[in-house]
Protein backbone atom coordinates (compact mmCIF):
# COMPACT_ATOMS: atom_id res chain seq x y z
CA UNK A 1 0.00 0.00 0.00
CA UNK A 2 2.64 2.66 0.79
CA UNK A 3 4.20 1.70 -2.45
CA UNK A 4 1.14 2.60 -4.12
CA UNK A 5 0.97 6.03 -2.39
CA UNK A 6 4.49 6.85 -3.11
CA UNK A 7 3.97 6.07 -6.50
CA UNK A 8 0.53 7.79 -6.87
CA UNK A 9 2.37 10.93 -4.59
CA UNK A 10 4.84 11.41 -7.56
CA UNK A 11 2.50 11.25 -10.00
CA UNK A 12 0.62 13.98 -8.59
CA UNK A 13 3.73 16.06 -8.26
CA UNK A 14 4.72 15.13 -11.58
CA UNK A 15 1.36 16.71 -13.06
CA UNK A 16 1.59 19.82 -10.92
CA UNK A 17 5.20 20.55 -12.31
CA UNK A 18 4.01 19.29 -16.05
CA UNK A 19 1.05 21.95 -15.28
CA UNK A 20 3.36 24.87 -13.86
CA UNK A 21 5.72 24.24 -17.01
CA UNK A 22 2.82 24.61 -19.25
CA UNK A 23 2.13 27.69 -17.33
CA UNK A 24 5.47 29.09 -17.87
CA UNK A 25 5.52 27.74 -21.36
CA UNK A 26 2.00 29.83 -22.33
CA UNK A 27 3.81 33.13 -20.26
CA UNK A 28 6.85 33.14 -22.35
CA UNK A 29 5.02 32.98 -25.77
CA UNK A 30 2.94 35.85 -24.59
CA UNK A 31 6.02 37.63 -23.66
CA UNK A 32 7.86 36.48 -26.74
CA UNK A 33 5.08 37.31 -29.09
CA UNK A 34 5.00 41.36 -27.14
CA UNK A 35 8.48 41.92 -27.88
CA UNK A 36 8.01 41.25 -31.24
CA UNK A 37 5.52 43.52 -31.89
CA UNK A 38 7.55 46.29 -29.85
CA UNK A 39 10.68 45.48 -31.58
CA UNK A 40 8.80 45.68 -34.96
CA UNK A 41 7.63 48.78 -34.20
CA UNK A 42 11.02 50.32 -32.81
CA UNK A 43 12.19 49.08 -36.32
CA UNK A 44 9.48 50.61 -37.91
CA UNK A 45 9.69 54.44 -36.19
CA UNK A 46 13.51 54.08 -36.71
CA UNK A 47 13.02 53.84 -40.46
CA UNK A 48 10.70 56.81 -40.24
CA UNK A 49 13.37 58.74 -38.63
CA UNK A 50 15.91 58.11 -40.70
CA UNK A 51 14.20 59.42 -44.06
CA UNK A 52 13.16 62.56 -42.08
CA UNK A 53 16.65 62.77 -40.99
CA UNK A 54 17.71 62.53 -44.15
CA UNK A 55 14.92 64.83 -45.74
CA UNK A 56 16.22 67.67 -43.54
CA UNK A 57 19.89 66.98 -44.40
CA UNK A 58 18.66 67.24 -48.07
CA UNK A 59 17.43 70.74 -47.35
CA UNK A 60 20.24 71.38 -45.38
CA UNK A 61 22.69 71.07 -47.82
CA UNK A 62 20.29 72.55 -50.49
CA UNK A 63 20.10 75.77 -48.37
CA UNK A 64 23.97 75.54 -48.02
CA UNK A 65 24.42 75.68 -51.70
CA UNK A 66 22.04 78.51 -52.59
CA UNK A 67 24.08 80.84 -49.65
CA UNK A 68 27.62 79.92 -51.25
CA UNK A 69 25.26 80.64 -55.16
CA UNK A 70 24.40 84.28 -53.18
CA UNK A 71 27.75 84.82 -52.01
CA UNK A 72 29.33 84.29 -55.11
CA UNK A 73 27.04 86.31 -57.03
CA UNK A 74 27.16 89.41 -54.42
């Protein structure tokens, strides 16, 4: 009989590990599939800010050249 208990004992702890593994599991895929999305989006605004960064170097430059065009023509 105590053989029995043992033996149905570790089968219950065996099924409340298997369930808090599961639990863990299901946590981390949330977790996983969050940082994802954030990191897509990070990707996505850094792309953004690197045409309007170089949009405003563009003009930069462009307003650079039409001074030195003014200064040579004055």
């Amino acid at each position: 009989m105590t053989a029995s208990n043992d033996l149905q004992a570790q089968v219950q702890q065996l099924a409340a590990r298997i369930d808090r593994l599961l639990e863990l599991a299901r946590r981390l895929a949330d977790e996983n599939r969050s940082l994802r999305a954030g990191q897509e989006q990070l990707v996505n605004e850094r792309a953004q800010l690197l045409s309007k960064n170089e949009m405003a170097r563009s003009r930069v430059e462009s307003m650079i050249s039409r001074l030195k065009s003014l200064e040579n023509n004055a």
